[in-house]
C-alpha atoms as a PDB file:
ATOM      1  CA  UNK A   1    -207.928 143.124   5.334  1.00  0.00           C
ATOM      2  CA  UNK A   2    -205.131 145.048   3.980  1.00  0.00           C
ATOM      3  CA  UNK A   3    -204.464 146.739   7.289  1.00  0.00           C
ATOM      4  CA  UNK A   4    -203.809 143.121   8.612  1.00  0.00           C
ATOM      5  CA  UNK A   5    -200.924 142.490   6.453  1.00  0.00           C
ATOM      6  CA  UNK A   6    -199.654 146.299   6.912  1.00  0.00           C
ATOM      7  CA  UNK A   7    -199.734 145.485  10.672  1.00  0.00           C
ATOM      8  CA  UNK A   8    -198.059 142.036  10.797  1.00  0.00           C
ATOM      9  CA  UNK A   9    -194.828 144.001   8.459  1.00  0.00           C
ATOM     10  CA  UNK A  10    -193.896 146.143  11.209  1.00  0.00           C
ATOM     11  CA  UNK A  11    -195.292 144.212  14.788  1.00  0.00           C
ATOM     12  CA  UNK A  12    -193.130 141.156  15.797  1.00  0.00           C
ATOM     13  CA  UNK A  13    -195.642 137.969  15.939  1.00  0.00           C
ATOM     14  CA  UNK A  14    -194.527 136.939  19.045  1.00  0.00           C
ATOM     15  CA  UNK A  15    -194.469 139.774  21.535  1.00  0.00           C
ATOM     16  CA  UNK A  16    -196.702 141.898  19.510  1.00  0.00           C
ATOM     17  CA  UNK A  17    -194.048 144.632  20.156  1.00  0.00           C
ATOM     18  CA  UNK A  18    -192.611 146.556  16.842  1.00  0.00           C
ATOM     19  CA  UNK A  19    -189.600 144.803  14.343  1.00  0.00           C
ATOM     20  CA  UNK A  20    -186.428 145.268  14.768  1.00  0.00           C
ATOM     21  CA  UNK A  21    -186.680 146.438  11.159  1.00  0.00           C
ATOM     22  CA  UNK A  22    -189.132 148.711  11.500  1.00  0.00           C
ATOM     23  CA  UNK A  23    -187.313 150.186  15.304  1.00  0.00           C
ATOM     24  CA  UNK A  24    -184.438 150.481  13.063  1.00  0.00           C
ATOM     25  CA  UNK A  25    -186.180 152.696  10.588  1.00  0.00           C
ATOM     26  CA  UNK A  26    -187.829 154.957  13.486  1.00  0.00           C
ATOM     27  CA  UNK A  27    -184.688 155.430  15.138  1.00  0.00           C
ATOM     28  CA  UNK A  28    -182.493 156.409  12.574  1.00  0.00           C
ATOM     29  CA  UNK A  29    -185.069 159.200  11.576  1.00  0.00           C
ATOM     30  CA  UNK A  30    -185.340 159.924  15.209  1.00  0.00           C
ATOM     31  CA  UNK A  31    -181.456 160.054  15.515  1.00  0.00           C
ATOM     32  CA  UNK A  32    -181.195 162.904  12.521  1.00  0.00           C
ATOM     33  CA  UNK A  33    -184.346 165.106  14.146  1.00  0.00           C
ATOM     34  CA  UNK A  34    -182.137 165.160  17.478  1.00  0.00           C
ATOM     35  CA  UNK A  35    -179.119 166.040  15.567  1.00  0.00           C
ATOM     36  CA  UNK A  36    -180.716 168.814  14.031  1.00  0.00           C
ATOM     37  CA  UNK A  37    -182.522 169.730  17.154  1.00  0.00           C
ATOM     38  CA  UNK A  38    -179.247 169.376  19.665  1.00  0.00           C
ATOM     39  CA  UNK A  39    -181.268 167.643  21.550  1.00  0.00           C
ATOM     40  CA  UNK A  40    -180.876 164.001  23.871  1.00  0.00           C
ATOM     41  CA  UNK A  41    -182.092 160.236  23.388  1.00  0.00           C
ATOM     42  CA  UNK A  42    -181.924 157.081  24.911  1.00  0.00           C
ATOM     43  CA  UNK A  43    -181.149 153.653  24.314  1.00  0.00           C
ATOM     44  CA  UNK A  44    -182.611 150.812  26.827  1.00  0.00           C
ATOM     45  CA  UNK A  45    -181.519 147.379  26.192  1.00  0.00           C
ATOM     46  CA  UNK A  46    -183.730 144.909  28.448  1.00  0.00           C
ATOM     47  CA  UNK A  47    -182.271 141.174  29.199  1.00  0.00           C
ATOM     48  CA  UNK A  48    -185.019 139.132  30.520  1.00  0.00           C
ATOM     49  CA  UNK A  49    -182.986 135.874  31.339  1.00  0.00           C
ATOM     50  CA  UNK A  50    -184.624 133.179  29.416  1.00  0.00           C
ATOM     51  CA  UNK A  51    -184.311 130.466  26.912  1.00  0.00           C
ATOM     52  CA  UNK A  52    -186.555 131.920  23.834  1.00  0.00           C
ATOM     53  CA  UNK A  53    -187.170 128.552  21.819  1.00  0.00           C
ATOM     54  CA  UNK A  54    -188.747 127.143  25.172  1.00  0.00           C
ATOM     55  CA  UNK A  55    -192.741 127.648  24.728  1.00  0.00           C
ATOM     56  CA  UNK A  56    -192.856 128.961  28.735  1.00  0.00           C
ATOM     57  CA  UNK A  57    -190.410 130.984  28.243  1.00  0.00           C
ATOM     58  CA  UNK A  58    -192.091 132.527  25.437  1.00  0.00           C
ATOM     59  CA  UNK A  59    -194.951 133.366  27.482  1.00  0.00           C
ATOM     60  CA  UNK A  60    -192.870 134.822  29.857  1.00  0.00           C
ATOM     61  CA  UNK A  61    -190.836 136.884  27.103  1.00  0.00           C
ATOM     62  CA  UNK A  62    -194.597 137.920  26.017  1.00  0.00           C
ATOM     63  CA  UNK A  63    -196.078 139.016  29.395  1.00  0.00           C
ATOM     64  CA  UNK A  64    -192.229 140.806  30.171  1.00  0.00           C
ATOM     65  CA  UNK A  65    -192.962 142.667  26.448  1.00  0.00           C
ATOM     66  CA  UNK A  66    -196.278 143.533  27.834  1.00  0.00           C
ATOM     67  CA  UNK A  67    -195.115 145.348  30.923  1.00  0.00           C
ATOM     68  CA  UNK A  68    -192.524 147.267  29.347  1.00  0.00           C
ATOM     69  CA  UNK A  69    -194.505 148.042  26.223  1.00  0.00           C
ATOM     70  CA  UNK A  70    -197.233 149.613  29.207  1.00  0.00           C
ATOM     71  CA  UNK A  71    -194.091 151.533  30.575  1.00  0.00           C
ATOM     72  CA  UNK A  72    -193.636 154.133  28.069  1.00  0.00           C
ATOM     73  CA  UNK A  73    -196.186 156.611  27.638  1.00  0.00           C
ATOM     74  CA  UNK A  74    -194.975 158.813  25.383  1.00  0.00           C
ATOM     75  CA  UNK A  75    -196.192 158.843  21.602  1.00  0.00           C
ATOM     76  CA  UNK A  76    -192.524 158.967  20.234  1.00  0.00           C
ATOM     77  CA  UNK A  77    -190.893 156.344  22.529  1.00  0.00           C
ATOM     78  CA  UNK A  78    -190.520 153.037  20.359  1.00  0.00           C
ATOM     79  CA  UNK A  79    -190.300 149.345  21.478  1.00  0.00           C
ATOM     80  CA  UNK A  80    -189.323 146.633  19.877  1.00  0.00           C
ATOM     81  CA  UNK A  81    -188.204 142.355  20.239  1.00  0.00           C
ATOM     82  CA  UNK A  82    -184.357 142.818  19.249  1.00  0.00           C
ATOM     83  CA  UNK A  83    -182.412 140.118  18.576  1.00  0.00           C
ATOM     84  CA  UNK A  84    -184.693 137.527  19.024  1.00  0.00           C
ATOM     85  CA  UNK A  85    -184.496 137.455  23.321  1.00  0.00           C
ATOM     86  CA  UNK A  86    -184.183 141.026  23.963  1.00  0.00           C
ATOM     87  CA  UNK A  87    -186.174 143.974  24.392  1.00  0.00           C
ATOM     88  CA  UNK A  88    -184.588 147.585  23.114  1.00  0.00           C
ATOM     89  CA  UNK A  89    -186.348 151.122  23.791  1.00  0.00           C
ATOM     90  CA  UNK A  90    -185.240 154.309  21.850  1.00  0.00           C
ATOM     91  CA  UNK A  91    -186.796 157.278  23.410  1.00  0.00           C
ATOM     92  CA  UNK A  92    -186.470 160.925  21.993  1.00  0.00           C
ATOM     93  CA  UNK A  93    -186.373 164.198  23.985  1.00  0.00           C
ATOM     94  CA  UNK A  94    -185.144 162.588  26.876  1.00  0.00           C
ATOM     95  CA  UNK A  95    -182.225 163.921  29.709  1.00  0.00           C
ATOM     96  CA  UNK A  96    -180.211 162.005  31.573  1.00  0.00           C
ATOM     97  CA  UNK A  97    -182.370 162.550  34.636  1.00  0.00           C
ATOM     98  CA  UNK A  98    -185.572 161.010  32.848  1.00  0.00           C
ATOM     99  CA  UNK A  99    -183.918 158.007  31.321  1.00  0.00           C
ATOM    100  CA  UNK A 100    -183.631 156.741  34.943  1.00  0.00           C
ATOM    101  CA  UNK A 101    -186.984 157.729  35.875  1.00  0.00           C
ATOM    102  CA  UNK A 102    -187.831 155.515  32.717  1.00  0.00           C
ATOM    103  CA  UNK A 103    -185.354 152.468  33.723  1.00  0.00           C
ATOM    104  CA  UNK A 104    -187.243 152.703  37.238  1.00  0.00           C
ATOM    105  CA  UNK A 105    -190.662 153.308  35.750  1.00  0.00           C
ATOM    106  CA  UNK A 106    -189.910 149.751  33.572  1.00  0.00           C
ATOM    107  CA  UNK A 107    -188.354 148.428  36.742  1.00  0.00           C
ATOM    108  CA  UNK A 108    -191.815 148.934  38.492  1.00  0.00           C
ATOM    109  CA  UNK A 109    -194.185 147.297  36.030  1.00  0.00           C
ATOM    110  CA  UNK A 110    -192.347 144.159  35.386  1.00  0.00           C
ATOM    111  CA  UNK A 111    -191.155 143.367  39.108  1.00  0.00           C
ATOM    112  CA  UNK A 112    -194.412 142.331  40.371  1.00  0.00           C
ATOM    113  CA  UNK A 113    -194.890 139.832  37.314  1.00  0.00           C
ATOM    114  CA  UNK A 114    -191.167 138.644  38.069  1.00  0.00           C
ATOM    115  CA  UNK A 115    -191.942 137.955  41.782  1.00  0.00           C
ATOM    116  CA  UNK A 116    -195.408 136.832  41.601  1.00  0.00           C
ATOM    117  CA  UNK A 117    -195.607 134.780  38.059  1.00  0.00           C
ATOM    118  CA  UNK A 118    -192.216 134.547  37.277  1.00  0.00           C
ATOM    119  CA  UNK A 119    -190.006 134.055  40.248  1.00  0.00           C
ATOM    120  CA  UNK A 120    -187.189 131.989  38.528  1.00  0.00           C
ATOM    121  CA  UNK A 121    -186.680 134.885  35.626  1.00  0.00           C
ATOM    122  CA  UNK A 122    -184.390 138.328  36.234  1.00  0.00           C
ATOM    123  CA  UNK A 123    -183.628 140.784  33.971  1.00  0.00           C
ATOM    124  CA  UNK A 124    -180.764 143.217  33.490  1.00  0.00           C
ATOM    125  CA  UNK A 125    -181.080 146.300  31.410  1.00  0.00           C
ATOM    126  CA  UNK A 126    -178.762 148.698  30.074  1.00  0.00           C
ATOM    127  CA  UNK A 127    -179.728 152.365  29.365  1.00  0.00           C
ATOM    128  CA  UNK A 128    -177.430 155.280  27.193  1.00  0.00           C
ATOM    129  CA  UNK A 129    -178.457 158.373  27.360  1.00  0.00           C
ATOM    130  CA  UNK A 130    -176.843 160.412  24.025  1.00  0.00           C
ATOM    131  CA  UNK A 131    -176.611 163.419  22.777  1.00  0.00           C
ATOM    132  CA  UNK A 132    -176.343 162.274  18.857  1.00  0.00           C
ATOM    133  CA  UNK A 133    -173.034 163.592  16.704  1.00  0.00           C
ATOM    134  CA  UNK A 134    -171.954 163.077  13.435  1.00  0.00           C
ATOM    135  CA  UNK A 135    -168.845 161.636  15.167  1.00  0.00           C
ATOM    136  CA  UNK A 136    -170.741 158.856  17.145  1.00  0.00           C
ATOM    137  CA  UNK A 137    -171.800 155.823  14.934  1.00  0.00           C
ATOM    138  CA  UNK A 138    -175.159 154.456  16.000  1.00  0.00           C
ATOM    139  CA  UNK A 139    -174.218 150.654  16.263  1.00  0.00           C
ATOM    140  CA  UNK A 140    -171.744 151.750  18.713  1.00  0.00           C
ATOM    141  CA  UNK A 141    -174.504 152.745  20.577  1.00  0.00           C
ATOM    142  CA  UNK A 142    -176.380 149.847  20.530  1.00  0.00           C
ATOM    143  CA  UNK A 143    -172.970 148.039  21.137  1.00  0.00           C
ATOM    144  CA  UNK A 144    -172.566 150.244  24.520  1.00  0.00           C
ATOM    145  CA  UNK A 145    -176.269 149.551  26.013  1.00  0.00           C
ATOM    146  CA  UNK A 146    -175.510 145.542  25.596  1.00  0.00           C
ATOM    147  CA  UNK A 147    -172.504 146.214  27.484  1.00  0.00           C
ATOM    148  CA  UNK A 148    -174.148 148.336  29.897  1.00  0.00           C
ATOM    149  CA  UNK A 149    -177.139 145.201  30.456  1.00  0.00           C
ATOM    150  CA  UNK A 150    -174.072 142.906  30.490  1.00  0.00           C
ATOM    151  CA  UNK A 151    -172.450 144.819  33.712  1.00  0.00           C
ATOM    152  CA  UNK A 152    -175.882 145.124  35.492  1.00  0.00           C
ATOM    153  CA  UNK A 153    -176.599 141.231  35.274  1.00  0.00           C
ATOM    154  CA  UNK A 154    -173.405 141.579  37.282  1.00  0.00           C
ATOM    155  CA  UNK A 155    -175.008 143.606  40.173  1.00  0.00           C
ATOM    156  CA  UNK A 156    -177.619 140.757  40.362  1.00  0.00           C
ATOM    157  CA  UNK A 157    -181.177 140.067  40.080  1.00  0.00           C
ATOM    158  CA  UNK A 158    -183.346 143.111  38.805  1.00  0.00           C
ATOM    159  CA  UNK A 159    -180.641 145.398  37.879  1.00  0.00           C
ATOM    160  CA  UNK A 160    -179.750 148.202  35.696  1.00  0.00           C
ATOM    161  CA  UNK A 161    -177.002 150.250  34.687  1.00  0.00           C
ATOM    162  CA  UNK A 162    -176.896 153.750  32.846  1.00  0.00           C
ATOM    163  CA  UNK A 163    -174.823 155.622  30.938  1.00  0.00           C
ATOM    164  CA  UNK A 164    -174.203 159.448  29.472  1.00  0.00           C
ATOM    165  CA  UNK A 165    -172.402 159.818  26.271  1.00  0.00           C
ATOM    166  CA  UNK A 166    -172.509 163.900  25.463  1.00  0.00           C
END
């Protein structure tokens, strides 16, 4: 019983992915072991294009969270609903090279779902790869994935765009 409640204060109700809260918490831990480790991370920011408050669209949102949630494989990558019609990623130990294997890998799972179940819904995602500094505040990198989704729903249907910041 009291792993119930424990479960429902860090899982989002509706996509059964993890809080924004508790992504926050991971990630900013996460962000000081690669500081002290000199070592990469990156940010995805997923835009599925839908209208959140419509109950179809929620199932949608929920079957998209599904797929990408599938996509990672590693223990420390972490996703999470963020702000309320997004999906954001934070994964650890990760290169430039391997965030777009990962951006392709997410790519992969979701398309068929997109063509076959959802054919009127696209998504754009935006990926920073970092190497974390004192000098770089981590809202700004938050600020730069949106940005990055934002220019890839430009390109079109399905489409990505990634950044390095080192």
């Amino acid at each position: 019983m009291i792993f119930d409640t424990f479960s429902t204060s860090f899982k989002d109700g509706l996509s059964g992915l993890y809080s924004e809260a508790y992504f926050a918490e991971v990630f900013q831990r996460e962000w000081h072991r690669m500081l002290r480790e000199q070592d990469a991370l990156s940010v995805i920011i997923i835009h599925p294009h839908l209208n959140i408050s419509n109950e179809n669209d929620q199932l949608s949102f929920k079957l998209i969270a599904d797929s990408v949630g599938s996509s990672t494989k590693r223990a420390t990558d972490i996703v999470c609903r963020f702000q309320s019609n997004e999906i954001a990623i934070g994964l650890f130990n990760l290169n430039s090279e391997g965030t777009e294997v990962i951006v392709n890998r997410i790519l992969a799972a979701i398309e068929p779902q997109l063509s076959e179940l959802l054919p009127n819904i696209d998504i754009s995602i935006g990926a920073l790869n970092v190497h974390p500094s004192n000098a770089i505040n981590i809202a700004d990198v938050f600020e730069r994935a949106e940005e990055l989704a934002d220019l890839a729903e430009l390109k079109g249907k399905n489409a990505y765009e990634i950044d390095y910041l080192h």
